[in-house]
Every structure is written in C-alpha cells, then in structure tokens.
Protein backbone atom coordinates (compact mmCIF):
# COMPACT_ATOMS: atom_id res chain seq x y z
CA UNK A 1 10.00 -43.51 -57.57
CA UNK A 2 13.13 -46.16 -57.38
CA UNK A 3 10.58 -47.63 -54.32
CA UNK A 4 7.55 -47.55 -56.18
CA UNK A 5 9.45 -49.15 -59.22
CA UNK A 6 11.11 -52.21 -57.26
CA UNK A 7 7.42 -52.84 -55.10
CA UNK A 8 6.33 -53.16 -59.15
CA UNK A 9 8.76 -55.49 -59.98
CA UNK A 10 8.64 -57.71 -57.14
CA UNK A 11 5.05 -58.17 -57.23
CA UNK A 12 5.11 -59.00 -60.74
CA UNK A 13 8.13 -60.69 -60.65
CA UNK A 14 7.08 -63.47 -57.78
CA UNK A 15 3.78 -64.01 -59.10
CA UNK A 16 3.86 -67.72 -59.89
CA UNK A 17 0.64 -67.81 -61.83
CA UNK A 18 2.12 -64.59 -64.24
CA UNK A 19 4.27 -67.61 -65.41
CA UNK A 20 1.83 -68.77 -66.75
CA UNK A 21 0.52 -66.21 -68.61
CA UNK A 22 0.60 -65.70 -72.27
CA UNK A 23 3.24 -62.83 -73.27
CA UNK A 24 1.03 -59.95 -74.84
CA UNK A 25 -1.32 -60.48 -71.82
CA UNK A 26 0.96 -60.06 -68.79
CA UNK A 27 3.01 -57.09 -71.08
CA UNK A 28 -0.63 -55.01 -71.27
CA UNK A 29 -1.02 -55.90 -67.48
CA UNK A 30 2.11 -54.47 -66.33
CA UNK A 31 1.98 -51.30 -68.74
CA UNK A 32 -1.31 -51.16 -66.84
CA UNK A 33 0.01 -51.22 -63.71
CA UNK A 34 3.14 -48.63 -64.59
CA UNK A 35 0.52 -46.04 -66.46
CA UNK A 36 -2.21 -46.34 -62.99
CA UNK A 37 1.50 -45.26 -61.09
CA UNK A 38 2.12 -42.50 -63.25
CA UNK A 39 5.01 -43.77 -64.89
CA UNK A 40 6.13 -42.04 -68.05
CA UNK A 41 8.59 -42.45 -70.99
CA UNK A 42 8.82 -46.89 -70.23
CA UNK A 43 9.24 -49.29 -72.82
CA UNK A 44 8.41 -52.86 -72.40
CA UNK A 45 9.75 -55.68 -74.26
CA UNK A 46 9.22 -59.66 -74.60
CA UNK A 47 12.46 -61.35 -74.86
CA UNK A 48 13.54 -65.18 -75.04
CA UNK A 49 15.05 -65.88 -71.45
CA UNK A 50 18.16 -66.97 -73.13
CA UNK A 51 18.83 -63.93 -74.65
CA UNK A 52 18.95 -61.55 -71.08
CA UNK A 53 21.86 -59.84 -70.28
CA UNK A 54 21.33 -56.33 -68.27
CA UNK A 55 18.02 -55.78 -68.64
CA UNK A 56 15.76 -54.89 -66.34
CA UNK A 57 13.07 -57.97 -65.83
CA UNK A 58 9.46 -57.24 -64.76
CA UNK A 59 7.69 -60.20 -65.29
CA UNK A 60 8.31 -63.65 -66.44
CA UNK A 61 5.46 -65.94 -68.92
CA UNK A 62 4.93 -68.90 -71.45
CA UNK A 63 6.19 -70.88 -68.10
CA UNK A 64 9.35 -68.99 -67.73
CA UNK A 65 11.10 -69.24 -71.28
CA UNK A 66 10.26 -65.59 -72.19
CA UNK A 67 10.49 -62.52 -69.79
CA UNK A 68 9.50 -58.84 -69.81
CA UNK A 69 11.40 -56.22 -69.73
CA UNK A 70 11.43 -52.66 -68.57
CA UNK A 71 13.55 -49.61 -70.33
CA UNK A 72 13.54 -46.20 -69.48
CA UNK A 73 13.23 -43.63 -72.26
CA UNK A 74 13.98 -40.53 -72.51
CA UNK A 75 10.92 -38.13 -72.95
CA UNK A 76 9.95 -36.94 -76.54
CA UNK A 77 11.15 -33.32 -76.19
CA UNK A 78 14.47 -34.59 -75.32
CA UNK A 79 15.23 -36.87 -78.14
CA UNK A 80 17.00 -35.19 -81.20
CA UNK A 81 14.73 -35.03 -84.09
CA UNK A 82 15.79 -36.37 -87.54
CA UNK A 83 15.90 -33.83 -89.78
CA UNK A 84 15.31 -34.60 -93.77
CA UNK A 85 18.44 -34.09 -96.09
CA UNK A 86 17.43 -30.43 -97.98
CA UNK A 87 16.11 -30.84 -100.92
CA UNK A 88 17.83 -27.42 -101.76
CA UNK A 89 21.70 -27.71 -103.02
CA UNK A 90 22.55 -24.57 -104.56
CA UNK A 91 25.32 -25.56 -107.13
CA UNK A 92 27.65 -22.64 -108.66
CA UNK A 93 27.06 -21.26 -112.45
C-alpha cells in the first residue's frame, strides 16, 4: 500500500499543470484518485504553503502558494465515541 501511496504522490506531486489548478478542483481529483485505489479512512486538507510542517503533501495549486495534504485516520469503529453527560444525577434525600 506504502508503494501504491508514494506512485500517488509523485504523480500528483510533479504534475506541473496541477499547479495550476484551483484548490477544491485538484483536492476532488486526488480523493478521486485515492477512492478508485481503494484507499480508506484519508483526509485531505488545503493549507497555505507557509504554514507546512510534517505533513504529508499530495499535490500543490493556485501556482504553488497552497498545497494538499494527506492524513491518515483511523477507521470509525476505532475512534472513541463521545458519550452525552447523563441527564440522570440521583441526589440523596
């Protein structure tokens, strides 16, 4: 999957015309491209170039002063639900 991931990224990635690309467009072309692979649990974000710092970049557009980026997620079963406070206090008499 690691392989299948960084042949994603690079394609994207070195795609000079994607540079060009207007942010919402490129982001629905890559999810695109992730779901057609099977890839599950992702979450892509647009982000001023500026502001990278670990993050995993997938694609760069509006010429190269915002990027995409890829997170991993963990799947829904897996995250801890947030339970409501009870509504039920039982105070003594």
């Amino acid at each position: 999957m690691k392989t299948l991931f960084a042949a994603l990224v690079l394609s994207t990635a070195t795609s000079a015309a994607w540079a060009q690309k207007p942010c919402d467009e490129l982001k629905s072309e890559i999810a695109a491209k992730l779901d057609a692979k099977g890839v599950k649990n992702y979450q892509l974000d647009i982000v001023k170039s500026e502001a990278i710092k670990d993050e995993t970049v997938v694609g760069s557009c509006e010429i190269g002063s915002k990027k995409i980026t890829y997170r991993k997620q963990a799947p829904a079963e897996a995250r801890s639900p947030v339970k409501p406070p009870s509504l039920h206090t039982s105070h003594p008499r």
